[in-house]
C-alpha atoms as a PDB file:
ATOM      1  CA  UNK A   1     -58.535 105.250 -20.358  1.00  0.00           C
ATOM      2  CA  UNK A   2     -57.190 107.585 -17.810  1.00  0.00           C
ATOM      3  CA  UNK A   3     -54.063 108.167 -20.099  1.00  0.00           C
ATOM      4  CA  UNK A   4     -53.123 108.198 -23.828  1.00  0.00           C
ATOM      5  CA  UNK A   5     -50.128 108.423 -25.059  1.00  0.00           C
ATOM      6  CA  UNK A   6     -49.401 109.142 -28.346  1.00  0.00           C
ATOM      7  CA  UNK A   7     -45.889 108.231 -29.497  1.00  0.00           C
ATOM      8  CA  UNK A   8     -46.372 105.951 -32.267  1.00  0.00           C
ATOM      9  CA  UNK A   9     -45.421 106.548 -36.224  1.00  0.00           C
ATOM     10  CA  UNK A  10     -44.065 110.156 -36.684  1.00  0.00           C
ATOM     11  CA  UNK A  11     -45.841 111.039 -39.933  1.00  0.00           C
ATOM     12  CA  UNK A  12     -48.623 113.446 -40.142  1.00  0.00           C
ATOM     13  CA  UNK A  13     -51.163 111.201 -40.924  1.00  0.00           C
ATOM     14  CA  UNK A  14     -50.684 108.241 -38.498  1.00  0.00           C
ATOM     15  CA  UNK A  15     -49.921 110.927 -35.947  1.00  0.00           C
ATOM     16  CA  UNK A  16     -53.192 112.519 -36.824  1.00  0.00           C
ATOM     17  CA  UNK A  17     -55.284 108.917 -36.758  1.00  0.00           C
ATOM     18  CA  UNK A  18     -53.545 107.837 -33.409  1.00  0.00           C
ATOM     19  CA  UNK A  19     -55.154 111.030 -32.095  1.00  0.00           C
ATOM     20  CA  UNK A  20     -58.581 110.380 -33.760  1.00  0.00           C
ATOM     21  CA  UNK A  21     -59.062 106.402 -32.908  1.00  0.00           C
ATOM     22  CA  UNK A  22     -58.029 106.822 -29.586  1.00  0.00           C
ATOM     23  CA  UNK A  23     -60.703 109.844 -28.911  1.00  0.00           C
ATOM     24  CA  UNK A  24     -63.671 106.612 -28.783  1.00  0.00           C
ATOM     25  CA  UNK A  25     -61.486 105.578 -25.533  1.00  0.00           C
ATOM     26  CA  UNK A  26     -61.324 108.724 -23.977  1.00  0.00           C
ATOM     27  CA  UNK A  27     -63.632 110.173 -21.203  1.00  0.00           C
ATOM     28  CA  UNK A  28     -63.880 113.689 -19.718  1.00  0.00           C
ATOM     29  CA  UNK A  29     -60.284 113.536 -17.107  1.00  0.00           C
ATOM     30  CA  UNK A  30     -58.666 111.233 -19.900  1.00  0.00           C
ATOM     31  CA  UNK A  31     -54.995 112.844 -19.897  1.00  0.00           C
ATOM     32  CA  UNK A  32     -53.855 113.044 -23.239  1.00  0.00           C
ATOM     33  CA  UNK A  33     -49.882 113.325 -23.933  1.00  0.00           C
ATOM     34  CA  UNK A  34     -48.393 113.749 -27.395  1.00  0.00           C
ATOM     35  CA  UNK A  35     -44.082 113.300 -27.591  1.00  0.00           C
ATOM     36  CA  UNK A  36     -41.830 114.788 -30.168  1.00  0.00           C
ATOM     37  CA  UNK A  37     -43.102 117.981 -30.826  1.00  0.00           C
ATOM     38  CA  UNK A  38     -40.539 119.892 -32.348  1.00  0.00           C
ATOM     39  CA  UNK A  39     -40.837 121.062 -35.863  1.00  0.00           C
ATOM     40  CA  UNK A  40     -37.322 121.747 -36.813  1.00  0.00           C
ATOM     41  CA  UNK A  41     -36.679 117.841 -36.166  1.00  0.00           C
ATOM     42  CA  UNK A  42     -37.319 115.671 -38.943  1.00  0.00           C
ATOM     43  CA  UNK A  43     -39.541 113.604 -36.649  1.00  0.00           C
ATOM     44  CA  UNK A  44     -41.083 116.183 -35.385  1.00  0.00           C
ATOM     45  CA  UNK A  45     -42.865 117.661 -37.901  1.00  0.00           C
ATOM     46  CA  UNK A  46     -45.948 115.699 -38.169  1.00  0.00           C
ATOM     47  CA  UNK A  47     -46.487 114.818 -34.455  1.00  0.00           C
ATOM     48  CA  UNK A  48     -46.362 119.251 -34.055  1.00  0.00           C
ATOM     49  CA  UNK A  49     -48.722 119.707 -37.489  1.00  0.00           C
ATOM     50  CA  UNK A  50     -51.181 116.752 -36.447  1.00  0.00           C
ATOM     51  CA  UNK A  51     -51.103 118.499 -33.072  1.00  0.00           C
ATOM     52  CA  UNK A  52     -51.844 122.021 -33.940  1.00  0.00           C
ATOM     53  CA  UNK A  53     -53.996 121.168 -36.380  1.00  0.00           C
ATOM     54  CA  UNK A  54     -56.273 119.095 -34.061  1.00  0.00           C
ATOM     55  CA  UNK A  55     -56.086 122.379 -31.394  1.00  0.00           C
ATOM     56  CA  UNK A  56     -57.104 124.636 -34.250  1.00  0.00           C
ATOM     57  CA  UNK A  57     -59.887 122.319 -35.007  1.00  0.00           C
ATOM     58  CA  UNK A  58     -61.588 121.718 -31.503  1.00  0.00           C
ATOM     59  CA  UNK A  59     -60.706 118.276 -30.918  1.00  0.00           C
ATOM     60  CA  UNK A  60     -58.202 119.046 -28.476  1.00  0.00           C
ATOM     61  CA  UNK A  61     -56.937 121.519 -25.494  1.00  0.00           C
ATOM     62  CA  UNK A  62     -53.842 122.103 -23.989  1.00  0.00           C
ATOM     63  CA  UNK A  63     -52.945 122.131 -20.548  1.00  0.00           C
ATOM     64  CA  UNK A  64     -49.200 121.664 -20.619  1.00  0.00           C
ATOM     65  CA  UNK A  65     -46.203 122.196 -22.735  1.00  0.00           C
ATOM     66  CA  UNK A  66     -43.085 120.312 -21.371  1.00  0.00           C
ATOM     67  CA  UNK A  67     -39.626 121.086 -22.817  1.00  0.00           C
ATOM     68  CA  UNK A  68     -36.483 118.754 -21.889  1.00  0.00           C
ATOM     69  CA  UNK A  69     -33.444 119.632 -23.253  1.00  0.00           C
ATOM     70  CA  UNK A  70     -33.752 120.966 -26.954  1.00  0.00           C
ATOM     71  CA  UNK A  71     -34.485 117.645 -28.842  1.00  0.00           C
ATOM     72  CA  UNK A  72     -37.852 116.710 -26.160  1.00  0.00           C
ATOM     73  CA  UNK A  73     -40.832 118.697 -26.179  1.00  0.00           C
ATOM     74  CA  UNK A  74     -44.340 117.222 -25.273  1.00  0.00           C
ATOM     75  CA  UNK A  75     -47.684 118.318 -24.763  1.00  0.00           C
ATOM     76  CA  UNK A  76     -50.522 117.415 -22.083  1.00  0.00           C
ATOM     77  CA  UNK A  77     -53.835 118.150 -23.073  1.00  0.00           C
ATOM     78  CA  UNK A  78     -57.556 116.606 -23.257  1.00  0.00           C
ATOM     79  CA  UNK A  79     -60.058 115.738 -25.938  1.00  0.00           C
ATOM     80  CA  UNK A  80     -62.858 118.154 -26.136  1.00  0.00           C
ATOM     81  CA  UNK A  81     -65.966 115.883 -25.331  1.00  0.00           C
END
């Protein structure tokens, strides 16, 4: 794919296995966007830990932090292939 979007379940696991599975589909320009990344949002909190945690770990980078408003923050990035 040329674009993922990740704005499924809000949990830190499915969160984290959205981003995972959808890695196989992914190819070197594959634009990766993540929604609802704000922490002090009870939504929020496992899309943001899922998130980081997959930057600290390698299997992402981000190119783009986009904040609307207070309540909408999300993230562009790519998979590190």
């Amino acid at each position: 794919f040329d674009l993922i979007f990740i704005d499924g379940g809000h949990d830190y696991k499915t969160v984290k296995t959205d981003i995972n599975n959808m890695r196989k589909f992914a190819h070197r320009e594959t634009l990766l966007v993540i929604d609802d990344l704000t922490p002090w949002l009870p939504w929020g909190i496992g899309p943001t830990r899922a998130w980081v945690k997959a930057l600290f770990e390698g299997v992402i980078t981000q190119h783009m932090l986009y904040v609307d408003r207070i309540t909408r923050i999300w993230a562009v990035g790519k998979y590190a292939i």
